[in-house]
N, C-alpha and C. Protein backbone atom coordinates (compact mmCIF):
# COMPACT_ATOMS: atom_id res chain seq x y z
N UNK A 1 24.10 -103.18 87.37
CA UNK A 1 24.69 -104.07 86.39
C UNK A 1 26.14 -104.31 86.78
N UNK A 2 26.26 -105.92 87.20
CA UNK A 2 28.07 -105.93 87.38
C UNK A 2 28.50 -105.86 85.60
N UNK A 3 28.64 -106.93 85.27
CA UNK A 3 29.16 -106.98 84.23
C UNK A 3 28.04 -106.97 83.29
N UNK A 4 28.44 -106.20 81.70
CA UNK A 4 27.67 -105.73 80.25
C UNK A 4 27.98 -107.23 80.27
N UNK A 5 26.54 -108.02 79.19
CA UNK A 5 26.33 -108.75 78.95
C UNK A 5 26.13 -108.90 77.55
N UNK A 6 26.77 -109.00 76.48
CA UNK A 6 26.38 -109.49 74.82
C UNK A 6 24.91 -109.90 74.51
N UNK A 7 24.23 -109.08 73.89
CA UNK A 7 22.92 -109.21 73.68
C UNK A 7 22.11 -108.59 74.40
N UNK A 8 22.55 -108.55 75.71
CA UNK A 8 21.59 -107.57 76.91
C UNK A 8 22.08 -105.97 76.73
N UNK A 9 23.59 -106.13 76.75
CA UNK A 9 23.48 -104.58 76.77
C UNK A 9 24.60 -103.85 75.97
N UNK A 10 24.93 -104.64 74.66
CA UNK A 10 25.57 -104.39 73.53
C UNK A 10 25.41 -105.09 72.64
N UNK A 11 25.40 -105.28 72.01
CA UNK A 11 25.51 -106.70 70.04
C UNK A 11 26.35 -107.21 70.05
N UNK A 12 26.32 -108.94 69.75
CA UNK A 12 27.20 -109.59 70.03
C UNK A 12 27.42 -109.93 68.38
N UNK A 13 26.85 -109.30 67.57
CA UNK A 13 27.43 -110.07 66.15
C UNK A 13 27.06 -108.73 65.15
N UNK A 14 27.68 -108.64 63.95
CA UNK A 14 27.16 -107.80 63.07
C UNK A 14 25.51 -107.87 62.71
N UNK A 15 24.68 -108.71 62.59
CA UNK A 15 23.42 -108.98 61.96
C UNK A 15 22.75 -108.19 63.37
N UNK A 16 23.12 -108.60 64.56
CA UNK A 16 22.67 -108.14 65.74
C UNK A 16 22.67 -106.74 65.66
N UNK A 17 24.25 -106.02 65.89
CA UNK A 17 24.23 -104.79 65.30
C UNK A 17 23.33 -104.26 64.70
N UNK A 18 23.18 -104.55 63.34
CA UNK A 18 22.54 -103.64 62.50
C UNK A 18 20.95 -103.46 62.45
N UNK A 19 20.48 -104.52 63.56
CA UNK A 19 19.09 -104.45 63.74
C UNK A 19 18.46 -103.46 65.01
N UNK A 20 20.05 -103.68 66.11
CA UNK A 20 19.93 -102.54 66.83
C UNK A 20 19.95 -101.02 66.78
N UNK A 21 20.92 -100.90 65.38
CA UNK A 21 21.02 -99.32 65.64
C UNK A 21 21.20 -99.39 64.06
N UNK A 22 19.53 -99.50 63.54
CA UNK A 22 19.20 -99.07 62.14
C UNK A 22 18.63 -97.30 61.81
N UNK A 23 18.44 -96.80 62.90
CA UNK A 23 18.08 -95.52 63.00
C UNK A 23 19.15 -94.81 63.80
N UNK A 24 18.44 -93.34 63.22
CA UNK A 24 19.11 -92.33 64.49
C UNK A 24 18.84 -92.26 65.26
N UNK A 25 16.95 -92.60 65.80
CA UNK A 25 16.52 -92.56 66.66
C UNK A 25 17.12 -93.61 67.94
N UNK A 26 17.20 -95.05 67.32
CA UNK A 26 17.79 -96.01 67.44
C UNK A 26 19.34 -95.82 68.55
N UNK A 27 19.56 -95.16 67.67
CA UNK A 27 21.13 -95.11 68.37
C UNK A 27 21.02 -93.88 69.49
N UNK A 28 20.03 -93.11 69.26
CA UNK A 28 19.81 -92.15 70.16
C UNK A 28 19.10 -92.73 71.86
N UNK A 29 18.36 -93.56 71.55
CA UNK A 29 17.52 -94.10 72.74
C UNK A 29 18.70 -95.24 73.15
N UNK A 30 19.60 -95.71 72.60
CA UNK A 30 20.71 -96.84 73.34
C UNK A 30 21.37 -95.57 74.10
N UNK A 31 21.86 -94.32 73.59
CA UNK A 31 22.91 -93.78 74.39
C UNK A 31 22.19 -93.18 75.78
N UNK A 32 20.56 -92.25 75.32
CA UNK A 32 20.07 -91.98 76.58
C UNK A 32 19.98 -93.37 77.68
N UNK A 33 19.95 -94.62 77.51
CA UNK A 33 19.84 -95.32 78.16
C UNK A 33 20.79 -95.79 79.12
N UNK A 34 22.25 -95.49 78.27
CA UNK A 34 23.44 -95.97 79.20
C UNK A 34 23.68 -94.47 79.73
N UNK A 35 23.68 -93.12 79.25
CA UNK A 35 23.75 -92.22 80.10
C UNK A 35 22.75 -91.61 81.42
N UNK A 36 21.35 -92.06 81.21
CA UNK A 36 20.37 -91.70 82.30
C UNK A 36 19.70 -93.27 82.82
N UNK A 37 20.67 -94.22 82.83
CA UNK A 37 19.59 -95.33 83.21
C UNK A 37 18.57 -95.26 84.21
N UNK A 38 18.28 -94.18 84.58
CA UNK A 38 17.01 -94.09 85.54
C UNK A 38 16.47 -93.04 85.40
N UNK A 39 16.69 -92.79 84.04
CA UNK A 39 15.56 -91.50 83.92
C UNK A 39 16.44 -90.38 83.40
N UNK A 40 16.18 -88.97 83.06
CA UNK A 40 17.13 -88.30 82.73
C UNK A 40 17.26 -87.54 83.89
N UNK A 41 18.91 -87.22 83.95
CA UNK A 41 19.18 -85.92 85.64
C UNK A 41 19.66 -84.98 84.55
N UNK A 42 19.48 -83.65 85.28
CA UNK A 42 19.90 -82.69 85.06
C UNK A 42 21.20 -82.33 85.03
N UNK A 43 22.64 -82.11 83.88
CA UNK A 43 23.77 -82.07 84.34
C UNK A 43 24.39 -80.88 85.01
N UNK A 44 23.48 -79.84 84.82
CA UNK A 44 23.56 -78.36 85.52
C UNK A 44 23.24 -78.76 87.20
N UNK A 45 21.94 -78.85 87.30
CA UNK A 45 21.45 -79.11 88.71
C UNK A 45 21.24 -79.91 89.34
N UNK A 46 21.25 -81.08 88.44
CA UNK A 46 20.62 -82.32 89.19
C UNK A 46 19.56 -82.79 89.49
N UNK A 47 18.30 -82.17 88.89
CA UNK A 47 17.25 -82.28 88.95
C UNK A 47 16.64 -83.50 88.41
N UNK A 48 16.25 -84.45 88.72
CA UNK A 48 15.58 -85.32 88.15
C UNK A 48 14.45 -84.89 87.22
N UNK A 49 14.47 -85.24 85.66
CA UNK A 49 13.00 -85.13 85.49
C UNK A 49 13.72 -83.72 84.19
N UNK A 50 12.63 -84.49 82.89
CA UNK A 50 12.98 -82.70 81.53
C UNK A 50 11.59 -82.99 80.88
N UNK A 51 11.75 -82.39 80.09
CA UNK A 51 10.18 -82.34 79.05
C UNK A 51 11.86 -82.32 77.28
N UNK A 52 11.32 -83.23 76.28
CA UNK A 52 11.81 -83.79 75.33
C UNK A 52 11.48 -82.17 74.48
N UNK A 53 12.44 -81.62 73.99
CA UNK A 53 12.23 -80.58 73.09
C UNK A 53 12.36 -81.15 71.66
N UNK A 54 11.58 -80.06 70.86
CA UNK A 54 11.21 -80.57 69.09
C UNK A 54 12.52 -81.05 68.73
N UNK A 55 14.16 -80.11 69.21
CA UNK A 55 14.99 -80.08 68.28
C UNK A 55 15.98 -81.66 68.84
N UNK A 56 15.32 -82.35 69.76
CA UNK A 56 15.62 -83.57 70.07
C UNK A 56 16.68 -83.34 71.38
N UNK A 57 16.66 -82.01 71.93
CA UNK A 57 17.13 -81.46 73.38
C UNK A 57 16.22 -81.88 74.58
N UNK A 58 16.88 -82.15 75.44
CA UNK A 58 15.87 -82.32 76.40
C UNK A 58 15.67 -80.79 77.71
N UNK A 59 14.94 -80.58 78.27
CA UNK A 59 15.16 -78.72 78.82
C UNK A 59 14.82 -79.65 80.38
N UNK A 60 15.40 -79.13 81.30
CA UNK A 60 15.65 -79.68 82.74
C UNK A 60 14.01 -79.30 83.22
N UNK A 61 13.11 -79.26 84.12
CA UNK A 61 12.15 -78.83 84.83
C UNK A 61 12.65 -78.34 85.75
N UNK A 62 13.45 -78.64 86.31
CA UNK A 62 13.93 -77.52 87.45
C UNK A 62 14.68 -75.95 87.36
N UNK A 63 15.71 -76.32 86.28
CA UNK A 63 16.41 -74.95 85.96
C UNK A 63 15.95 -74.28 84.69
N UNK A 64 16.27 -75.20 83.50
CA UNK A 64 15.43 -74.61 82.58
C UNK A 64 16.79 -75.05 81.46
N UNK A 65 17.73 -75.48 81.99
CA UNK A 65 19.19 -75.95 81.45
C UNK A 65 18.50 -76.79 80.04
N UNK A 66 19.03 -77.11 78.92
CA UNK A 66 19.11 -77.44 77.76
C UNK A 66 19.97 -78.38 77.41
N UNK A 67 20.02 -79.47 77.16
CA UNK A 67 20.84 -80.32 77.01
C UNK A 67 20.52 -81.95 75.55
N UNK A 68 21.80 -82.18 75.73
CA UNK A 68 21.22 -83.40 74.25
C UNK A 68 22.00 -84.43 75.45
N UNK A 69 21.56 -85.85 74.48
CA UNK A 69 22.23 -87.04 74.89
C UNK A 69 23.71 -87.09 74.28
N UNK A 70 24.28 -86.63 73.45
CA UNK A 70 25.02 -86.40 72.86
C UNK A 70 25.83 -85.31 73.54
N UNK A 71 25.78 -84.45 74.03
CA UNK A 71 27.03 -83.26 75.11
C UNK A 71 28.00 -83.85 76.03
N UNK A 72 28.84 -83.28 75.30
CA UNK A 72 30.21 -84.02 76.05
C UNK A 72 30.72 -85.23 75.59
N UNK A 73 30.45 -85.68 74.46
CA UNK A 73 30.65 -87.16 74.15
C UNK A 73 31.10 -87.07 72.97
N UNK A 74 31.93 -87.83 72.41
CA UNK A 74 32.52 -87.93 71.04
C UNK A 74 31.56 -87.48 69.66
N UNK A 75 30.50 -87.62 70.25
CA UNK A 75 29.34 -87.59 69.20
C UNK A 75 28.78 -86.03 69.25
N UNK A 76 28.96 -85.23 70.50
CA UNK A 76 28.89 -83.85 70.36
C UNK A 76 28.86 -82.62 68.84
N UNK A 77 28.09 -82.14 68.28
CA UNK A 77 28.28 -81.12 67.46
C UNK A 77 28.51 -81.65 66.05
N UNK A 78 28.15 -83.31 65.88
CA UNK A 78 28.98 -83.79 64.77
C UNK A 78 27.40 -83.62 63.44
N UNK A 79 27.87 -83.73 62.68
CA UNK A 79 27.07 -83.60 61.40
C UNK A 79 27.01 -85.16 61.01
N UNK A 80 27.96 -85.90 61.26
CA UNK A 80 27.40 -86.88 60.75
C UNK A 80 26.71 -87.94 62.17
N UNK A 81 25.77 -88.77 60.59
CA UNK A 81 24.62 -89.10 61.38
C UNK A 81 25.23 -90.27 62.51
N UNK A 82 24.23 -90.44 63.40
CA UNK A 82 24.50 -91.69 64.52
C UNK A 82 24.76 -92.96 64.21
N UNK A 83 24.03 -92.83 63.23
CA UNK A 83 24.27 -94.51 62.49
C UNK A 83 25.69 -94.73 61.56
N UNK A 84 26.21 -93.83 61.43
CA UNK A 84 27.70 -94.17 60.56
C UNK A 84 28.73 -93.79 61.69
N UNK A 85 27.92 -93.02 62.49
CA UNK A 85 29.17 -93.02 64.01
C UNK A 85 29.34 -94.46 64.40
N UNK A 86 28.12 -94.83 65.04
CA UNK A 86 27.86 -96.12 65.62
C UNK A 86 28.54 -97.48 64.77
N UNK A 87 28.38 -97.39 63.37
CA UNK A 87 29.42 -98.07 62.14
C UNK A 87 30.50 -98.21 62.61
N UNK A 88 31.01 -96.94 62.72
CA UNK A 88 32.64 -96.90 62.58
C UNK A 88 32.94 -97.31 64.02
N UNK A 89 32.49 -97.10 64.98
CA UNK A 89 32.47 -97.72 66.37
C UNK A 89 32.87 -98.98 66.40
N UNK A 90 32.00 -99.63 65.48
CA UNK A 90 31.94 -101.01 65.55
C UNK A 90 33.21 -101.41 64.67
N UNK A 91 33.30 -101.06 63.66
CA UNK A 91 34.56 -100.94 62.97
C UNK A 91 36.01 -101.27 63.99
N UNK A 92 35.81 -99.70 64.15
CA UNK A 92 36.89 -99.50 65.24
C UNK A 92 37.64 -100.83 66.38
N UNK A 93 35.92 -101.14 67.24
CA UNK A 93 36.22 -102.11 67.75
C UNK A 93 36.34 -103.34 68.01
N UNK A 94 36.04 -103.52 66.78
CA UNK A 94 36.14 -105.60 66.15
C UNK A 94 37.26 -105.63 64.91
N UNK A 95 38.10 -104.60 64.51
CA UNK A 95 38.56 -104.78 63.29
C UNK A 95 40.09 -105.46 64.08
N UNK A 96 40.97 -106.34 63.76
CA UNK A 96 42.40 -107.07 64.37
C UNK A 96 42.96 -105.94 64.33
N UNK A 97 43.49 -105.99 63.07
CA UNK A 97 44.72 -104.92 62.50
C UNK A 97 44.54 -103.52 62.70
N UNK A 98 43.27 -102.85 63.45
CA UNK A 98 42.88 -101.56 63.78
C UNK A 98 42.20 -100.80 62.22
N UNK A 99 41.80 -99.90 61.94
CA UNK A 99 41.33 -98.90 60.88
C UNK A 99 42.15 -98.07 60.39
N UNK A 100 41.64 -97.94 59.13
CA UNK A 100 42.54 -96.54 58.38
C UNK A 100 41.23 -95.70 58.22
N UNK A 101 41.79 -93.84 58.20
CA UNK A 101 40.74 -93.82 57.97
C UNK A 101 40.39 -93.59 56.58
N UNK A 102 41.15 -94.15 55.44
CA UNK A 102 41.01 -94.72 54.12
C UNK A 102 39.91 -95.87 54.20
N UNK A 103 40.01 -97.07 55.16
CA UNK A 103 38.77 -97.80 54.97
C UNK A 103 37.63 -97.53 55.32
N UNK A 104 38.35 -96.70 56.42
CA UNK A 104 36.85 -96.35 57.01
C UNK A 104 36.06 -95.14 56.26
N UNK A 105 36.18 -94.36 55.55
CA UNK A 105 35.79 -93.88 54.12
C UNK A 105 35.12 -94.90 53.37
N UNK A 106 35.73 -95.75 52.63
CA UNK A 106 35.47 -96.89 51.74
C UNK A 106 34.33 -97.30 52.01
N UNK A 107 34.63 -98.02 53.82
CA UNK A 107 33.32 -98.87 53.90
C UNK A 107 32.05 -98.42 54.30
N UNK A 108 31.99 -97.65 54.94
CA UNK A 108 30.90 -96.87 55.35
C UNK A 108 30.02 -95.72 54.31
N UNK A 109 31.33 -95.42 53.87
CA UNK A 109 30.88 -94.43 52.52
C UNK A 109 30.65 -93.26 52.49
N UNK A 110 31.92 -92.42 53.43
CA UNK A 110 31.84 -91.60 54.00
C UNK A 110 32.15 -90.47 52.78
N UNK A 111 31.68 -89.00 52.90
CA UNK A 111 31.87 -88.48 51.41
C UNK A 111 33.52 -87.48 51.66
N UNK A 112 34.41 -87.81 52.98
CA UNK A 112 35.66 -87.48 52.73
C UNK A 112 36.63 -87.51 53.24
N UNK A 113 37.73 -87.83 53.21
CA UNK A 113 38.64 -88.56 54.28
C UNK A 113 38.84 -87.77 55.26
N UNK A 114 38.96 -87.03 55.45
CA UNK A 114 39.29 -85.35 56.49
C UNK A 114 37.90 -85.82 58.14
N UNK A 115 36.94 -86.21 57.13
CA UNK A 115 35.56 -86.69 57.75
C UNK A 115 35.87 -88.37 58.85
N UNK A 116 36.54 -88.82 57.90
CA UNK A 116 36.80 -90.48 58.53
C UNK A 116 38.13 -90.16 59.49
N UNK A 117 38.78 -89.47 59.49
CA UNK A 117 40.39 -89.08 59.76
C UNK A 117 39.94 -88.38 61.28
N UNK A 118 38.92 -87.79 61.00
CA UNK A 118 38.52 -86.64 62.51
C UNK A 118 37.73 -87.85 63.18
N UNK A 119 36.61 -88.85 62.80
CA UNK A 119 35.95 -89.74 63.73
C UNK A 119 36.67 -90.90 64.20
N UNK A 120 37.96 -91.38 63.65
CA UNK A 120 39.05 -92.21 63.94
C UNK A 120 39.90 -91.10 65.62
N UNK A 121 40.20 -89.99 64.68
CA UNK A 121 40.89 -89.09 65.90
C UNK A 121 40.01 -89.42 67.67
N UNK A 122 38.55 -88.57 67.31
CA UNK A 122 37.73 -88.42 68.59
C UNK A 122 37.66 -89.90 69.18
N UNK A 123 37.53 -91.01 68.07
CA UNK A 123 37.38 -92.44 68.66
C UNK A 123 38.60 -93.28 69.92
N UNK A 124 39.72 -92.67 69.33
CA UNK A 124 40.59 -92.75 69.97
C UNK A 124 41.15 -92.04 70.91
N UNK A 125 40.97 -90.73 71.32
CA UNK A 125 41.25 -89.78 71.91
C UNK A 125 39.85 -90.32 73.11
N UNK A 126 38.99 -90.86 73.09
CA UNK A 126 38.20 -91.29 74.07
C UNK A 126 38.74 -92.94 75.07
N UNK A 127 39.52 -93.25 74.30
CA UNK A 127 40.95 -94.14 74.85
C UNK A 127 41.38 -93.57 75.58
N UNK A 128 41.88 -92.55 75.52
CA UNK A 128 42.80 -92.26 76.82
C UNK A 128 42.14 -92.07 78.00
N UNK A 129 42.64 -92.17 79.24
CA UNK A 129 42.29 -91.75 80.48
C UNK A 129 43.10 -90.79 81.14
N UNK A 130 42.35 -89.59 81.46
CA UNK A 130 44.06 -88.72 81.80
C UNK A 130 43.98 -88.81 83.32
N UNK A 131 45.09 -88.47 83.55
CA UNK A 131 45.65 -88.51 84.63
C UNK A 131 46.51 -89.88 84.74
N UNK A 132 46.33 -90.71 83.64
CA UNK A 132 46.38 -92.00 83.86
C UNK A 132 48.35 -91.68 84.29
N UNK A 133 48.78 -93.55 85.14
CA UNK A 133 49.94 -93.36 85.43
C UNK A 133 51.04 -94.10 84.34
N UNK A 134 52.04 -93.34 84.27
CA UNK A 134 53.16 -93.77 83.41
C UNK A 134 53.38 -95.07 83.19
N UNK A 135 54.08 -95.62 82.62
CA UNK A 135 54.29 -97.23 82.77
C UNK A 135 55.69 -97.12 83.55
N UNK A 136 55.78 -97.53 84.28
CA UNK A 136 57.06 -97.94 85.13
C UNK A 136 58.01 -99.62 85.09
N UNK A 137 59.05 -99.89 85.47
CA UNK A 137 59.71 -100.93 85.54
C UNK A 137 60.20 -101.47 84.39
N UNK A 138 60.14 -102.46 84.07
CA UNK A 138 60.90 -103.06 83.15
C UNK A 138 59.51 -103.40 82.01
N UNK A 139 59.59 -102.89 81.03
CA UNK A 139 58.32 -102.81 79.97
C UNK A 139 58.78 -103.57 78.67
């Protein structure tokens, strides 16, 4: 894929959105897709190839490693569900004036600001690039 394409391989409108990622499952099979587009690898070994566990882990065939689509990713360890992540995502990244996480409480309907305040934090903290270089010259 050179370039993501609107409609092919993200939502180009809210109505679009919300038909794409009306589930957890939903939002779960978009992320395995952009993280294993050819299948799932092993991030321990590299093994091509898992068997899908009950608790929605996938277990490697080669090592025996344990893993989610979700490890290592903003969405890691979180309690709340995929579909109000994926919300505020969208939030996040179509809103002009940026988010509070007062609205983002409000609109989503989150049950506490501490809750909207930490998925604003990780959202943005996935902005950065480290190592990145200083700004130099005349700014």
């Amino acid at each position: 894929m050179d370039h993501p394409r609107g409609g092919a391989h993200y939502p180009r409108a809210l109505g679009e959105f919300q038909a794409w990622f009306g589930t957890d499952a939903a939002c779960l099979d978009y992320l395995e897709s952009l993280r294993w587009p050819e299948g799932f690898v092993c991030p321990q070994c590299e093994h091509p190839g898992g068997w899908r566990l009950s608790d929605g882990r996938i277990m490697c065939t080669g090592c025996g490693h344990r893993t989610s689509v979700t490890a290592g990713t903003i969405f890691d360890r979180t309690r709340t569900p995929l579909t109000v992540w994926f919300a505020a995502c969208w939030l996040f990244a179509t809103s002009k004036d940026g988010v509070s996480a007062l609205s983002l409480q409000r609109s989503l309907e989150i049950g506490s600001y501490q809750t909207a305040w930490a998925m604003l934090h990780r959202l943005r903290s996935a902005l950065v690039r480290p190592g990145r270089d200083l700004l130099s010259g005349t700014v």
